[in-house]
C-alpha atoms as a PDB file:
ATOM      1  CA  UNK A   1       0.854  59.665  69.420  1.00  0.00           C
ATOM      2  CA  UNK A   2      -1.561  60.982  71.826  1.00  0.00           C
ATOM      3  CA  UNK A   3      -4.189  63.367  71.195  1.00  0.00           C
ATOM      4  CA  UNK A   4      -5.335  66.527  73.687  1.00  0.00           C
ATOM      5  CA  UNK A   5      -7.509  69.483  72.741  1.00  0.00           C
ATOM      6  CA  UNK A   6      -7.215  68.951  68.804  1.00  0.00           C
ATOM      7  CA  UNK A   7      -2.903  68.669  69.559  1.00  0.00           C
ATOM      8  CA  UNK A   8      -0.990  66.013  68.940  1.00  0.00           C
ATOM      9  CA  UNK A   9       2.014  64.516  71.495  1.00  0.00           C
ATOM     10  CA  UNK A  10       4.679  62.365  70.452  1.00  0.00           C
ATOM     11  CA  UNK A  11       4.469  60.973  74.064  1.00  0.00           C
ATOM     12  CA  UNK A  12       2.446  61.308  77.102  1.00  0.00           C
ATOM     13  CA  UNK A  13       5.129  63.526  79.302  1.00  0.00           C
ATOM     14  CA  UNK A  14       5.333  65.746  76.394  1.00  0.00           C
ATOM     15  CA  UNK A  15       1.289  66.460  76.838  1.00  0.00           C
ATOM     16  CA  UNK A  16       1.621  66.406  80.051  1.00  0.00           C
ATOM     17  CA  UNK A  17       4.178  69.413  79.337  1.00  0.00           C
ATOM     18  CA  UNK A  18       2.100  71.037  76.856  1.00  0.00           C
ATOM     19  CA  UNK A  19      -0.549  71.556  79.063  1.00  0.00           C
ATOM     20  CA  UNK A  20       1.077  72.623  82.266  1.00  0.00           C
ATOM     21  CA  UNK A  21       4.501  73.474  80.684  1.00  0.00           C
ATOM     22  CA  UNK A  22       5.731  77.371  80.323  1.00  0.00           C
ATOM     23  CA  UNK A  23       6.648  80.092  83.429  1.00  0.00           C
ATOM     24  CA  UNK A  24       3.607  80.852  84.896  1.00  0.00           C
ATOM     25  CA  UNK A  25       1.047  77.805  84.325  1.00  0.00           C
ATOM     26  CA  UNK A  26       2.662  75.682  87.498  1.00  0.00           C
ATOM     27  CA  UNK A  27       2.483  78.628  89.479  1.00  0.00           C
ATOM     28  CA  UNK A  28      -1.058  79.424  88.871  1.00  0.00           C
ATOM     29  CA  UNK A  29      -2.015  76.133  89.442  1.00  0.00           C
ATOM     30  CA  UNK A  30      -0.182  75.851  92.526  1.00  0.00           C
ATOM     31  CA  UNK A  31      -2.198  78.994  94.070  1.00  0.00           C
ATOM     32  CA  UNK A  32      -5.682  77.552  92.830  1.00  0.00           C
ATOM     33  CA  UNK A  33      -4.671  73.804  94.793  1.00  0.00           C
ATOM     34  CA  UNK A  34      -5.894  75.468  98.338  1.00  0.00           C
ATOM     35  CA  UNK A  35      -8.896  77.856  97.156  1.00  0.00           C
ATOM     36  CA  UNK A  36     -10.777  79.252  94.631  1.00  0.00           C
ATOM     37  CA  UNK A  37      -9.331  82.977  93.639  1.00  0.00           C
ATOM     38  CA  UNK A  38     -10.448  85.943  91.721  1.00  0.00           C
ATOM     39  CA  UNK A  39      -8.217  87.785  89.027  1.00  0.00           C
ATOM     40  CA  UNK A  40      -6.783  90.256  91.478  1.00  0.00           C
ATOM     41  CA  UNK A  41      -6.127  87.613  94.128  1.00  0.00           C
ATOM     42  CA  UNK A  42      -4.205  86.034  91.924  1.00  0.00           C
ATOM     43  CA  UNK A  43      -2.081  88.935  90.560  1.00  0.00           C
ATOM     44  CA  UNK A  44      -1.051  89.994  93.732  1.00  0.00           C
ATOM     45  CA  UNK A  45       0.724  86.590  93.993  1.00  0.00           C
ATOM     46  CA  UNK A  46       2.380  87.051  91.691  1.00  0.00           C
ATOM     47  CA  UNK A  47       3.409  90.312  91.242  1.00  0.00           C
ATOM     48  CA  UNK A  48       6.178  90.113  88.254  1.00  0.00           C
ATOM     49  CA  UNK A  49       3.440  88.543  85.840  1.00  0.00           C
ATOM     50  CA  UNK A  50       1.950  90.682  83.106  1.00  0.00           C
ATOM     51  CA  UNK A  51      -1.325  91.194  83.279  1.00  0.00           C
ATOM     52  CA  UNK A  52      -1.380  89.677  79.710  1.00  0.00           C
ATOM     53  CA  UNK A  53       0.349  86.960  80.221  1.00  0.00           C
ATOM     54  CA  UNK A  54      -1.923  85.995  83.515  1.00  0.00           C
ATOM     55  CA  UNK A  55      -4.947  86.217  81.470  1.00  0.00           C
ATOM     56  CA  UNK A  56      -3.675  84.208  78.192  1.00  0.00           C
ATOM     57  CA  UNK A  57      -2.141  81.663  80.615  1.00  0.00           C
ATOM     58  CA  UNK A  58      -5.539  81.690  82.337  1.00  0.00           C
ATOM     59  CA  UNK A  59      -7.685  81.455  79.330  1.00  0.00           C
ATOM     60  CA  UNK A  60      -5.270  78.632  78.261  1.00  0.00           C
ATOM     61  CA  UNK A  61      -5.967  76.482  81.385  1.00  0.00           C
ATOM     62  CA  UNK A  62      -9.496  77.487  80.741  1.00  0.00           C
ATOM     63  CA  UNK A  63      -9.915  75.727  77.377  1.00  0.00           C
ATOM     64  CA  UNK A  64      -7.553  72.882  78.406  1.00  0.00           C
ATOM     65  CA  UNK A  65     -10.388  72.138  81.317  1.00  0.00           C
ATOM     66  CA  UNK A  66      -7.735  72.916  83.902  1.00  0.00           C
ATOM     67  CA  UNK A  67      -8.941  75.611  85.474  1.00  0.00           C
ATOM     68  CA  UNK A  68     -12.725  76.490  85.366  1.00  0.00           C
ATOM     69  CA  UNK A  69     -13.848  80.482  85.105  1.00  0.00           C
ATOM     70  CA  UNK A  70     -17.067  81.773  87.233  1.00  0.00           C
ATOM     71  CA  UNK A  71     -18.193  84.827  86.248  1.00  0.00           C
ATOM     72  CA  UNK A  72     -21.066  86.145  88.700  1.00  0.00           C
ATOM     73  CA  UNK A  73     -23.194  89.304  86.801  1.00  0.00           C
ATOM     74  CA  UNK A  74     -26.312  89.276  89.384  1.00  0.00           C
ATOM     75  CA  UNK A  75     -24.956  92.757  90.894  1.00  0.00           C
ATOM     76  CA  UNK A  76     -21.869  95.228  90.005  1.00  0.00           C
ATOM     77  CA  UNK A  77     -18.816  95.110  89.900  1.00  0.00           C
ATOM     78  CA  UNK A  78     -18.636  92.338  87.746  1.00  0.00           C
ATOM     79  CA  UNK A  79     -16.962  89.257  89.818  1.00  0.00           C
ATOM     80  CA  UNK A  80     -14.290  86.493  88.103  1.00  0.00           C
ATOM     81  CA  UNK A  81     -13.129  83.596  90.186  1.00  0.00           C
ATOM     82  CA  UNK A  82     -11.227  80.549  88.902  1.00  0.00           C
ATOM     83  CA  UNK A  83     -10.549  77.241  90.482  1.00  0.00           C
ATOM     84  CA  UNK A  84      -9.728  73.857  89.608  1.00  0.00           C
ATOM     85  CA  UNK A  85     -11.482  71.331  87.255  1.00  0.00           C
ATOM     86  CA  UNK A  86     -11.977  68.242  88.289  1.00  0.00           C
ATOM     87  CA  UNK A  87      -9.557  67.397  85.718  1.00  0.00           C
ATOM     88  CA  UNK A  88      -7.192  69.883  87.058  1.00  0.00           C
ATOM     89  CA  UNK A  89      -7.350  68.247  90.828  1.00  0.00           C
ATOM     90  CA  UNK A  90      -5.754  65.045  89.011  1.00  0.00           C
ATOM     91  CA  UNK A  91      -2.972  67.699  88.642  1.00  0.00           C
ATOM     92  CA  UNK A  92      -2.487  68.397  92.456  1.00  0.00           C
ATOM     93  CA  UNK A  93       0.145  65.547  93.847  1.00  0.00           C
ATOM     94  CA  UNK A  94       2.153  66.801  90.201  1.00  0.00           C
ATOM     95  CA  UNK A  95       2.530  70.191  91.197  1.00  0.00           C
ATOM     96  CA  UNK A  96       2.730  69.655  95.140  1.00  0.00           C
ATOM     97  CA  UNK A  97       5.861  67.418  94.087  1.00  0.00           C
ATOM     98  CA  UNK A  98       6.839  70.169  91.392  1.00  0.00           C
ATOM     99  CA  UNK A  99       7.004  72.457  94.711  1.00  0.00           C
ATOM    100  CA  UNK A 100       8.608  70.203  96.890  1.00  0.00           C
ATOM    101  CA  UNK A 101      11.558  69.469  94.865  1.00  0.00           C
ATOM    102  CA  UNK A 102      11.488  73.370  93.954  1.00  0.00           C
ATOM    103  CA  UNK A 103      11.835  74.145  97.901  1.00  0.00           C
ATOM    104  CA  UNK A 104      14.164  71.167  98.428  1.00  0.00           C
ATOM    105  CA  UNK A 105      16.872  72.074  95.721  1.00  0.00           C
ATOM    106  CA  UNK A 106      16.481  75.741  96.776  1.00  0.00           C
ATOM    107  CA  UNK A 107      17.245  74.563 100.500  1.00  0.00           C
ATOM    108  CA  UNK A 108      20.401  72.658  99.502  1.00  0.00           C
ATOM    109  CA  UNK A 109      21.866  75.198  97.586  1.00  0.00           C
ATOM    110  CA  UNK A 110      21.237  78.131 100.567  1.00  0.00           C
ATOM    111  CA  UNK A 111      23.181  75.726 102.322  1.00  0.00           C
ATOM    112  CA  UNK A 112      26.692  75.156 100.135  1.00  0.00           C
END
């Protein structure tokens, strides 16, 4: 068994999963691998997400140490960006190989 976050895994690809799994997680990591992003930046990304979903996803990476929230309050309007941990960077050749064989199976099948 291995242990993340108070959950337990039965293996380490299935906590690998659990952390990254789901629709949008991959995606929003994939976006945050070039540059840091603010909410909105984000959204318009990805324009079929919820706005719900974006922000529980979000707040999930959050408290996984994935993805790391800066909020900066020294002058209105209030401004969000998130960006990898250092623990999410160790994600980065995962999901650049998630998107390659993404764009590579899409390719092959434009092509039958």
């Amino acid at each position: 068994m291995h242990k993340f976050n108070g959950k337990e895994y039965p293996c380490c690809a299935s906590l690998t999963m659990g952390v990254i799994g789901g629709k949008w997680k991959t995606v929003i990591l994939f976006h945050l691998i070039a540059e840091t992003l603010r909410y909105n930046e984000l959204r318009k990304m990805m324009p079929t997400v919820t706005e719900r979903t974006l922000s529980l996803q979000l707040k999930t990476l959050e408290e996984d140490g994935i993805v790391k929230r800066k909020v900066y309050t020294s002058k209105p309007p209030l401004k969000v960006e998130y960006s990898l941990t250092d623990l999410g960077k160790t994600l980065i050749p995962l999901i650049q190989s998630i998107a390659e064989w993404g764009h590579v199976t899409a390719a092959n099948f434009e092509n039958q």
